[in-house]
Protein backbone atom coordinates (compact mmCIF):
# COMPACT_ATOMS: atom_id res chain seq x y z
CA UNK A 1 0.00 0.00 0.00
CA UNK A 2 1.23 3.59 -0.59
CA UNK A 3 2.45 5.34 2.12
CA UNK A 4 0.19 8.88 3.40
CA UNK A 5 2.74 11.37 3.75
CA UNK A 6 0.87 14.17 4.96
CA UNK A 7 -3.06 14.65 5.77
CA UNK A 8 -4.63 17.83 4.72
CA UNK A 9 -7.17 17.42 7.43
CA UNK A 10 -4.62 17.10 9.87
CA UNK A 11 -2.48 19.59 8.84
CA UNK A 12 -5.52 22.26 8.92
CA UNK A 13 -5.97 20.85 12.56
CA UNK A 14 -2.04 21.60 13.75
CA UNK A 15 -1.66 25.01 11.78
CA UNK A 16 -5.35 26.33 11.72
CA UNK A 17 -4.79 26.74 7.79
CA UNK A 18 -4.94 24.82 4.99
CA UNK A 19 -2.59 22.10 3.53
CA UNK A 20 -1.73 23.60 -0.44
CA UNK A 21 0.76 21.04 -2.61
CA UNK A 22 2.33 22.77 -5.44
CA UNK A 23 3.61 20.65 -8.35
CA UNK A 24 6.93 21.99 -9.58
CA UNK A 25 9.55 23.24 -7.70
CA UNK A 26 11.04 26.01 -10.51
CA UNK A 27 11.18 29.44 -10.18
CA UNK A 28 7.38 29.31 -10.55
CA UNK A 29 6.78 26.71 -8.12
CA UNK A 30 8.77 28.38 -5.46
CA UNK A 31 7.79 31.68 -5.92
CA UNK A 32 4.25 29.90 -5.19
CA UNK A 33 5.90 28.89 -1.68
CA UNK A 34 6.99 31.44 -0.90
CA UNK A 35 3.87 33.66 -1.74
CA UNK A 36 1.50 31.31 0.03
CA UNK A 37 4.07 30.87 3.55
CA UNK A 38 3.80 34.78 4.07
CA UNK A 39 -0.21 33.88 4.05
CA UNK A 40 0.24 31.49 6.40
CA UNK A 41 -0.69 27.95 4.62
CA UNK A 42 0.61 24.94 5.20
CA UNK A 43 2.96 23.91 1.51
CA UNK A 44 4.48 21.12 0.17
CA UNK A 45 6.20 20.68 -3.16
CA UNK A 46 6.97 18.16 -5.06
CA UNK A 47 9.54 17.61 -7.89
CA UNK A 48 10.55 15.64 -10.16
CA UNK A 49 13.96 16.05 -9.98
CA UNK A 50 16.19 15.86 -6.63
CA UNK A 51 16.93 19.96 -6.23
CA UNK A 52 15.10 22.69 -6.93
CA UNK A 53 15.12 24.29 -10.59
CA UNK A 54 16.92 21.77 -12.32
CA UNK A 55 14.73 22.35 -15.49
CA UNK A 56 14.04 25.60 -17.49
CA UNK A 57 14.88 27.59 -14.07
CA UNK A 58 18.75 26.19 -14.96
CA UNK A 59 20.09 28.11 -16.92
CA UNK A 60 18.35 30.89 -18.66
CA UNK A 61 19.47 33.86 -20.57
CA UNK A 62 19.08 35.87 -17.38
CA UNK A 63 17.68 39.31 -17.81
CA UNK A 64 14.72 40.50 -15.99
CA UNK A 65 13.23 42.45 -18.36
CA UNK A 66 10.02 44.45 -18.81
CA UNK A 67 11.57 45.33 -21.92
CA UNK A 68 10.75 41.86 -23.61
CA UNK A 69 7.30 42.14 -22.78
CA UNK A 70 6.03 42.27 -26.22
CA UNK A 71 4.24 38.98 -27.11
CA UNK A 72 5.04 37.14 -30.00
CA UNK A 73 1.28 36.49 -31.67
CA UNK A 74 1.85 39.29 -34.93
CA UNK A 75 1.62 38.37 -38.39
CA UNK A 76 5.62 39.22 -38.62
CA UNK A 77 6.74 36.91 -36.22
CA UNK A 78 4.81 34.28 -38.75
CA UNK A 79 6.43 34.99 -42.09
CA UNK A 80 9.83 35.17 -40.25
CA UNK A 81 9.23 31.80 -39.27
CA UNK A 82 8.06 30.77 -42.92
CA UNK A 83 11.20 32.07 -44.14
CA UNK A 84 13.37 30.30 -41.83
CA UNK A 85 11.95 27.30 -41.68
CA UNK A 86 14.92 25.87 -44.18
CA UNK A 87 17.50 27.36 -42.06
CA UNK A 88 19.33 25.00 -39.46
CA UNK A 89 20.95 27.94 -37.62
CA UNK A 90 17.40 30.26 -37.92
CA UNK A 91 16.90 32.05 -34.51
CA UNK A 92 13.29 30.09 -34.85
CA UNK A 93 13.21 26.88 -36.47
CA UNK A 94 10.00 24.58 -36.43
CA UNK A 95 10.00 20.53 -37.12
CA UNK A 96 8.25 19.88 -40.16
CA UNK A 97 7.37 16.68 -38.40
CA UNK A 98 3.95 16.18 -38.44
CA UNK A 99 2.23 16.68 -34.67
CA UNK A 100 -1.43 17.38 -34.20
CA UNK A 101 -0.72 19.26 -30.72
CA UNK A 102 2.13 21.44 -32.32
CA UNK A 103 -0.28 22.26 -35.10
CA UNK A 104 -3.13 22.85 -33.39
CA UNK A 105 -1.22 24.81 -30.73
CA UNK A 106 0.20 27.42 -33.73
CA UNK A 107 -3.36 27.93 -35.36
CA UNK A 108 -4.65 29.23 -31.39
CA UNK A 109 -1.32 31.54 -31.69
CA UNK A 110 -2.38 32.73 -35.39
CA UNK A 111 -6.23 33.00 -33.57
CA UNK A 112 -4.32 35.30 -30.69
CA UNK A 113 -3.13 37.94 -32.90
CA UNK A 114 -5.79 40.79 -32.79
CA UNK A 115 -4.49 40.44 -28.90
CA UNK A 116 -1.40 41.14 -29.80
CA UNK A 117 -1.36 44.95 -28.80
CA UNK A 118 -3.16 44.62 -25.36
CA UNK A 119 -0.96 41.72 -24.36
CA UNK A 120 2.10 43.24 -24.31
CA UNK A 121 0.77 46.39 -22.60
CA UNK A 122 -0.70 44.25 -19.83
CA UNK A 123 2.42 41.78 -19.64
CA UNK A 124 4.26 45.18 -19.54
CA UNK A 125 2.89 46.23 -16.02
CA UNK A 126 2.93 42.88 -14.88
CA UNK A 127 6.39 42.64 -15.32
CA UNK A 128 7.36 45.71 -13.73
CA UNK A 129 5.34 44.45 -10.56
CA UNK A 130 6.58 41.66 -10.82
CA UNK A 131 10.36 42.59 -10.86
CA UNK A 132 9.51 45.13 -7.49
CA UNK A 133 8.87 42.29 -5.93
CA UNK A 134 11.45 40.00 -6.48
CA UNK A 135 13.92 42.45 -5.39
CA UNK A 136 11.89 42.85 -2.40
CA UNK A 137 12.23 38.90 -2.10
CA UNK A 138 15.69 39.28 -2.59
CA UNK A 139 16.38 41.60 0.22
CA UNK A 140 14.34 40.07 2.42
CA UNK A 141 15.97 36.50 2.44
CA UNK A 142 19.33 37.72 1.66
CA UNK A 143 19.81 36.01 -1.34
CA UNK A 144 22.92 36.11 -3.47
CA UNK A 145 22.21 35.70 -7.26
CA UNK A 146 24.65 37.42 -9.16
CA UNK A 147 22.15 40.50 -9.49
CA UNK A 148 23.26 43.34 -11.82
CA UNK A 149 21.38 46.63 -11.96
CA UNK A 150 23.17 48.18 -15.34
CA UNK A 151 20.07 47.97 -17.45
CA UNK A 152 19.13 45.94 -21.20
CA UNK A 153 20.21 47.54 -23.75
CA UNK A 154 18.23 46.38 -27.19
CA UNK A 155 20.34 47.06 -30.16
CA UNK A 156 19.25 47.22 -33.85
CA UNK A 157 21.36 47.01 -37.05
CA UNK A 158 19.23 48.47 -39.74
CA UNK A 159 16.53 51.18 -39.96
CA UNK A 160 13.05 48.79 -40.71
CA UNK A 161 14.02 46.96 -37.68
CA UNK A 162 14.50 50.12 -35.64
CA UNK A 163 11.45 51.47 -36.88
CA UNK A 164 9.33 48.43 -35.87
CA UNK A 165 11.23 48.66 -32.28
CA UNK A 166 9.86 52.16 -32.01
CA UNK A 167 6.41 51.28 -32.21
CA UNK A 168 6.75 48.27 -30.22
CA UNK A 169 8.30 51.09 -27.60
CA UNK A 170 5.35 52.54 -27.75
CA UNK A 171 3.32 50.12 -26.03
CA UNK A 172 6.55 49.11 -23.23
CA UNK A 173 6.09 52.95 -22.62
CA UNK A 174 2.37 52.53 -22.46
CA UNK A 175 2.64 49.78 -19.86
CA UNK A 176 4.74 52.18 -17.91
CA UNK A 177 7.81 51.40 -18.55
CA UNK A 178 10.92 53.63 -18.74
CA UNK A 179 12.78 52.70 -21.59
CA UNK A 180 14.66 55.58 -24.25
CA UNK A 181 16.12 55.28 -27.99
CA UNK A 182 19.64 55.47 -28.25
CA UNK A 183 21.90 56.02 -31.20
CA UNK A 184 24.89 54.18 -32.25
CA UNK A 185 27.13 56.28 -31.00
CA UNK A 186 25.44 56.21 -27.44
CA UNK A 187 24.98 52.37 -27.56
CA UNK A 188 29.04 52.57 -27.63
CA UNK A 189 28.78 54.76 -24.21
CA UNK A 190 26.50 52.20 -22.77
CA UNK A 191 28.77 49.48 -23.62
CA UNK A 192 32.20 50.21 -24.76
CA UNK A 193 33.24 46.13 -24.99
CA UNK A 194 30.24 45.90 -27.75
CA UNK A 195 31.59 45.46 -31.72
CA UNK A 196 29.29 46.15 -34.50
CA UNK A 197 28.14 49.01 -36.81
CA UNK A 198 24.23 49.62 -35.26
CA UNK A 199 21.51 51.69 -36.63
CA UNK A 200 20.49 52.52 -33.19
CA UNK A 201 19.19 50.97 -29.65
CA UNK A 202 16.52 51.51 -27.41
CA UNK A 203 18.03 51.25 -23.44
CA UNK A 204 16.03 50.11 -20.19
CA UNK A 205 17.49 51.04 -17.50
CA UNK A 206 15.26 49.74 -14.62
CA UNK A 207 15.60 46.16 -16.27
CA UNK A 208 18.69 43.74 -14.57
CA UNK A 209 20.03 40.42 -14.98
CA UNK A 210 21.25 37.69 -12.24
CA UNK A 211 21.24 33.52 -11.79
CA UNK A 212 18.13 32.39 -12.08
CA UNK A 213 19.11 28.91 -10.53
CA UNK A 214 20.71 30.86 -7.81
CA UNK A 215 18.10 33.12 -6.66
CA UNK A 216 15.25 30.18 -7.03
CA UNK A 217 17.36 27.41 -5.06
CA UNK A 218 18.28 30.25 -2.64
CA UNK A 219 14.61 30.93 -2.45
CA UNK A 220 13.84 27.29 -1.19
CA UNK A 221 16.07 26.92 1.26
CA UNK A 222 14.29 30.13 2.33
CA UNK A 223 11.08 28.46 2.30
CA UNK A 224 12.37 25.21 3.50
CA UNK A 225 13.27 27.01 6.90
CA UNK A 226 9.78 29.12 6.68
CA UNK A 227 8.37 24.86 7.25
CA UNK A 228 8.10 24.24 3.11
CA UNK A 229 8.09 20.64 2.82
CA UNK A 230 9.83 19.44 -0.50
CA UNK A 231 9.45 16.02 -1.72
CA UNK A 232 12.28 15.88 -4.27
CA UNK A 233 12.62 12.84 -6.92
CA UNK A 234 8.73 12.59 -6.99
CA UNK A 235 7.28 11.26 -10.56
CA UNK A 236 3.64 11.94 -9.54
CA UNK A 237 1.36 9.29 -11.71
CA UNK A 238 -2.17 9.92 -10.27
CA UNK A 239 -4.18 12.84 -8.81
CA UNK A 240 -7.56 11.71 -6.78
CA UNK A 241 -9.75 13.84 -5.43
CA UNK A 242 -11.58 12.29 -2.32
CA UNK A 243 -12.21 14.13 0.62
CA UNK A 244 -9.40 16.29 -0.55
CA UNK A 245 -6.46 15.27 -2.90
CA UNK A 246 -4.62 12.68 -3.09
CA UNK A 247 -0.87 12.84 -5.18
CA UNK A 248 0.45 9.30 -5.70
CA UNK A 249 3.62 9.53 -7.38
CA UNK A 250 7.11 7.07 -6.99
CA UNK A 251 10.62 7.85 -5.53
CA UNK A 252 13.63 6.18 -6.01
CA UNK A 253 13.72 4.71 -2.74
CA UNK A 254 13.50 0.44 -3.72
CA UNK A 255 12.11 0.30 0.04
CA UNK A 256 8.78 2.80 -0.26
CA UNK A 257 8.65 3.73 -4.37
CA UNK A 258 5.19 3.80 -3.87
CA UNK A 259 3.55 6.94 -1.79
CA UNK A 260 0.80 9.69 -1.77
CA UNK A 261 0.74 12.92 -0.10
CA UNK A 262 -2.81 14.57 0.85
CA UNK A 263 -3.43 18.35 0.69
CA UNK A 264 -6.81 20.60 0.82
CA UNK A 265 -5.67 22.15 -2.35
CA UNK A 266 -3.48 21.64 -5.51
CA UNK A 267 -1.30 24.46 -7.41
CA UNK A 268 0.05 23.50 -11.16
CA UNK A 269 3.36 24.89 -11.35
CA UNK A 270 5.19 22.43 -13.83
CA UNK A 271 6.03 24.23 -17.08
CA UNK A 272 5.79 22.06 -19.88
CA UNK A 273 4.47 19.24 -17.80
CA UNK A 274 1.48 21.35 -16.68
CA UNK A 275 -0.17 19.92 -20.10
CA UNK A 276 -0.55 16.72 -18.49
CA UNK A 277 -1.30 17.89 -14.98
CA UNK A 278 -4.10 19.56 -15.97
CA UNK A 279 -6.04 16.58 -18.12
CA UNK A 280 -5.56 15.04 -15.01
CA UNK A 281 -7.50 17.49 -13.19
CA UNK A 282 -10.20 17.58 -16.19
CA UNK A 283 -8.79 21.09 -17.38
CA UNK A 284 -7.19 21.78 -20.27
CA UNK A 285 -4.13 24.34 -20.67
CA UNK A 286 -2.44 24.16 -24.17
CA UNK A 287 0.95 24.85 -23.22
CA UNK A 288 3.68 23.92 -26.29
CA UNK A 289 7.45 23.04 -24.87
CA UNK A 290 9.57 26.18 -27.04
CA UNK A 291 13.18 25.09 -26.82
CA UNK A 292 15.68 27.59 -26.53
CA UNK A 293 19.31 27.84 -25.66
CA UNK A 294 22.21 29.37 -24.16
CA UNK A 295 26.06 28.91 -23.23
CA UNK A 296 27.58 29.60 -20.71
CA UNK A 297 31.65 30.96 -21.45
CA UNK A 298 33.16 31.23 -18.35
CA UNK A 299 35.69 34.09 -18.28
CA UNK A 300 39.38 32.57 -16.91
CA UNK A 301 41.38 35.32 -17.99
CA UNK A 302 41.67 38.83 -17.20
CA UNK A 303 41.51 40.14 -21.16
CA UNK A 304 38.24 37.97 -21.61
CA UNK A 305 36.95 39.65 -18.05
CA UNK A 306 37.82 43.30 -19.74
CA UNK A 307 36.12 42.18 -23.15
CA UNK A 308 32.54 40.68 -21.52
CA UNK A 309 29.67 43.19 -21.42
CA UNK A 310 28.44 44.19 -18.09
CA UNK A 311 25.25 45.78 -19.57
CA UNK A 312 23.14 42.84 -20.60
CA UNK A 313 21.90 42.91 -24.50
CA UNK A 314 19.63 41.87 -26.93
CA UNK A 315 20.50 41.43 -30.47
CA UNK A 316 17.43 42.01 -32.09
CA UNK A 317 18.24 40.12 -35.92
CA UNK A 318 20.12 37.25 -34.14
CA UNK A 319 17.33 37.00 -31.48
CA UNK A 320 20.34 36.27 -28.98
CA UNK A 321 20.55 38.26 -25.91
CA UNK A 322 23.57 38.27 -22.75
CA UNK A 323 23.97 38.55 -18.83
CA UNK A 324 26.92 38.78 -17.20
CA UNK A 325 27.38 36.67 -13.95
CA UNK A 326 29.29 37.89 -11.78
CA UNK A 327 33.22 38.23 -12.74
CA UNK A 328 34.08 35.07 -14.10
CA UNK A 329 30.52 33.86 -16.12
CA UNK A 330 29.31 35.60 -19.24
CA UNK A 331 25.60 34.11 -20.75
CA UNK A 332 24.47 34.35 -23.88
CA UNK A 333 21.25 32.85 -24.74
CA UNK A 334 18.48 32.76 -27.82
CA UNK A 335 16.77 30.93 -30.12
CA UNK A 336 13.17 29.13 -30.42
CA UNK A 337 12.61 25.76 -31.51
CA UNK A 338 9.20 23.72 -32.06
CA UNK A 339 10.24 20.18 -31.71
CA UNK A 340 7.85 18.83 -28.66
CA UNK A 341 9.40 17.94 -25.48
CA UNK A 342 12.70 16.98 -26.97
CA UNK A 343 16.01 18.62 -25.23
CA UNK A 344 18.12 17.49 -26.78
CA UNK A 345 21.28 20.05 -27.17
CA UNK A 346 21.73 20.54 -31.29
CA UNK A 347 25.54 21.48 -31.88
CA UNK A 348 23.94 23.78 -35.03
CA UNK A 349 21.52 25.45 -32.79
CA UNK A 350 24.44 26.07 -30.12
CA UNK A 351 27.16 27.19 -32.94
CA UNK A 352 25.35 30.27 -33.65
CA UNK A 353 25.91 31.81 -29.82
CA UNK A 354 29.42 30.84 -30.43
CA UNK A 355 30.09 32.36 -33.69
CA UNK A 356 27.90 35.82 -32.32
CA UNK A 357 29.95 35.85 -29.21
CA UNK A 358 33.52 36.11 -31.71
CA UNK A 359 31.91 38.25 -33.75
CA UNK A 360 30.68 40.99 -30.79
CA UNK A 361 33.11 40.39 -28.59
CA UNK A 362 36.42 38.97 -30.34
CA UNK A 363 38.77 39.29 -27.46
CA UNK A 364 36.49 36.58 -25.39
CA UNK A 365 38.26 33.49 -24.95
CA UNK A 366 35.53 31.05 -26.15
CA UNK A 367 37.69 27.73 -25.21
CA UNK A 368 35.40 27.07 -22.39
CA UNK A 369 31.26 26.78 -23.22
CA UNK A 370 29.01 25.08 -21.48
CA UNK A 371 26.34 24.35 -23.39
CA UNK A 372 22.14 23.93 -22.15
CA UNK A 373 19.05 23.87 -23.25
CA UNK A 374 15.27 24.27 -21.60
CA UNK A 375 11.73 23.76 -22.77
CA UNK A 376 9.89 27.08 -22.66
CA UNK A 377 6.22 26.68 -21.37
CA UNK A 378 3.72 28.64 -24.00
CA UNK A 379 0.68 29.34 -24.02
CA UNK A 380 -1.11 30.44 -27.37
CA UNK A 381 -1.68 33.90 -26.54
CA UNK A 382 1.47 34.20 -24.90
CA UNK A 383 -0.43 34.84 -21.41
CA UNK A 384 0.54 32.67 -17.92
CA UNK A 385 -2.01 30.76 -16.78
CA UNK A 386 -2.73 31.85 -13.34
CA UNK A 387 -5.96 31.00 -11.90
CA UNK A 388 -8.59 28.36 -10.93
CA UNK A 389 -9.32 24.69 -12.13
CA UNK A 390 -12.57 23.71 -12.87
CA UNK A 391 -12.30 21.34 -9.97
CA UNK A 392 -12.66 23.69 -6.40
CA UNK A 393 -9.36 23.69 -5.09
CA UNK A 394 -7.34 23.61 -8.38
CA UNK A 395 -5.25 25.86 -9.46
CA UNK A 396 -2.02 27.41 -12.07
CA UNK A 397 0.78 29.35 -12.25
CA UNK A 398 2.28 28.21 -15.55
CA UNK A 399 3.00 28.89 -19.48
CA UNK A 400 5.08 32.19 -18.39
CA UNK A 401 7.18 31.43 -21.84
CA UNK A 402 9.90 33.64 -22.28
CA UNK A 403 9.18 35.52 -19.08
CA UNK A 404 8.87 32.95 -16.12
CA UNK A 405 12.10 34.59 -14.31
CA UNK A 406 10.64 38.31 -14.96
CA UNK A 407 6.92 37.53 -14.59
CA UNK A 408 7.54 34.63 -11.52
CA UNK A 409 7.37 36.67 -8.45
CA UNK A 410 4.36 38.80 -9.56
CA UNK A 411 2.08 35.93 -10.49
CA UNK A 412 2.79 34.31 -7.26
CA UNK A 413 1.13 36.84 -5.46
CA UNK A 414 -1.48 36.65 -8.04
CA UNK A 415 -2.22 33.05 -7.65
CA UNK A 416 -1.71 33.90 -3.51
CA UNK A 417 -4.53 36.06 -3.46
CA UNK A 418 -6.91 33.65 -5.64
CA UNK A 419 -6.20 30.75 -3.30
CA UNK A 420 -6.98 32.61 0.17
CA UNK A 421 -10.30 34.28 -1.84
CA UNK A 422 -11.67 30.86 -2.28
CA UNK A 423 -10.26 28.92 1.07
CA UNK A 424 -12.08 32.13 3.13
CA UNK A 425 -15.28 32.00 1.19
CA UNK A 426 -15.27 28.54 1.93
CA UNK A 427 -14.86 29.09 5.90
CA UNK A 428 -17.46 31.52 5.33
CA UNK A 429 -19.76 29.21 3.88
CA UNK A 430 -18.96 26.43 6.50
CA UNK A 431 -19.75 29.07 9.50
């Protein structure tokens, strides 16, 4: 027989609130924690893997930044991908490979492009919330991630390009962000390491970079001492719902593989495995698994130290953008790839950061790259999914995309506030 872990119903007894498991312990998943511990519940998490964010909270591009906000659902971003759907290196490449979910997934995007506009304003102020408060997170627990406050600078090397950035500037600026054109020769200013001949830039300088892995695994040993419970090397296999839920899932352990943890309520926090969650739960959230990549060249001399940018970039034709981490790590990240939940790392998708990296910055020493990739969780409209099941007691934070490290902290409190509205209605009812 499995083994009970943990009883909602006596876990509501002991702390007078109720038991919440979240699924997923990446930066989503722990932001969760952590939102729902300063309300006072009872949380477990469980994981798949035997740390916290050892998935697409690994090793990101880095950058915090309100100034990505725009969503990618515009008839542009289609014919680009048209057009580089022949091209191995493309900074979006799609498998022709027949896949009904992968096809069905891009006709929703297509159907999401008259939202195009007021997504991006609204995932503008969210992000800019959002990044407030994981500083204030930061701070708070003391957490060391590598944090750089020098702004993203967006650079652009001809004029259509920079005229499309200007309009998409308007709507950043709309959203409330502070964020300025620059010209070429104040883009050298900004950053005097950077090589290239640019039509312009557009500058942010509220937006920062840091260690994503850092900052989330020191943000669970935070909540581990706030009384978190993590149950690490969990593959959970069955959700029932009986008197509360019940998460069977199996360890490694050849004594007990078999066990189930009860909670009064469930949070979906598992990226691209959210999918499956969810038709568990008899919901359905479309997420699609976008692959992307980056390197990681660590910096062992002192001329490749002087030659890394501090300010953290994005190239807007390459789609590549940087972070610098600390002294001796420089990351350079990019691409999108439709392939389903394959991560496997392509040397022709990685060869491109390489080659940019020479070509920007040609006194790095490039001799040492570490290589990753991670499965973006998507949504169609480019939109997390934060909010209730169908099911009472179910709910998401997932399919933050591109922006689960900017977005992360501010749809924790989100979800934080829609799970203590329903558990006090319910004690309301019950009195």
């Amino acid at each position: 027989m499995p083994q009970v872990e943990a009883c909602g119903s006596d876990l509501f007894m002991e702390s007078g609130m109720p038991h919440i498991a979240i699924i997923g312990a990446g930066i989503t998943g722990v932001t969760t924690a952590y939102s729902l511990l300063d309300r006072g519940y009872t949380v477990s998490l469980l994981d798949r893997h035997r740390y916290a964010a050892m998935e697409t909270s690994f090793a990101n591009g880095g950058q915090l930044s309100a100034s990505n906000a725009e969503v990618w659902n515009s008839w542009s971003t289609v014919f680009k991908g048209l057009k580089w759907m022949m091209r191995r290196d493309a900074p979006l490449l799609m498998s022709p490979r027949p896949n009904w979910h992968k096809y069905s997934w891009m006709a929703e995007f297509v159907a999401n492009i008259h939202g195009y506009r007021n997504n991006t304003v609204e995932t503008t102020r969210m992000a800019i919330s959002a990044r407030k408060r994981l500083f204030e997170i930061a701070e708070r627990e003391n957490i060391d991630f590598d944090h750089e406050t020098r702004g993203i600078l967006h650079i652009y090397w001809d004029n259509p390009s920079f005229q499309h950035a200007l309009k998409v500037n308007g709507m950043l600026v709309e959203g409330g962000l502070d964020r300025r054109s620059v010209t070429a020769e104040e883009i050298k200013a900004i950053e005097p390491t950077l090589h290239g001949n640019f039509q312009g830039g557009f500058y942010t300088p509220s937006d920062s970079t840091g260690d994503i892995h850092k900052f989330t695994y020191g943000l669970a040993k935070a909540c581990d001492r706030r009384g978190a419970k993590f149950i690490f090397d969990a593959n959970v296999g069955r959700i029932a719902r009986d008197d509360g839920f019940h998460i069977s899932y199996t360890t490694s352990d050849p004594d007990e593989p078999h066990r189930t943890i009860k909670a009064d309520g469930i949070v979906i926090c598992a990226g691209t495995a959210s999918r499956q969650f969810a038709s568990m739960l008899g919901d359905r959230v479309n997420i699609y698994p976008v692959k992307g990549y980056s390197i990681t060249v660590y910096l062992e001399e002192e001329r490749s130290r002087r030659a890394a940018p501090w300010v953290s970039l994005l190239d807007d034709r390459a789609k590549i953008f940087t972070s610098r981490l600390g002294e001796g790590r420089f990351r350079v990240a990019g691409t999108a790839e439709f392939n389903g939940m394959n991560r496997d790392i392509r040397d022709d998708r990685v060869r491109p950061l390489v080659d940019w990296t020479r070509t920007l910055f040609p006194d790095i020493d490039t001799r040492r790259v570490v290589s990753w990739a991670g499965l973006r969780p998507m949504m169609p409209n480019m939109m997390p999914r934060v909010g209730k099941g169908r099911q009472a007691g179910v709910f998401y934070n997932t399919g933050h995309g591109h922006l689960g490290w900017t977005l992360s902290a501010g749809t924790a409190e989100m979800i934080g506030e829609i799970i203590s509205a329903e558990f006090q209605s319910r004690s309301a009812l019950a009195a």
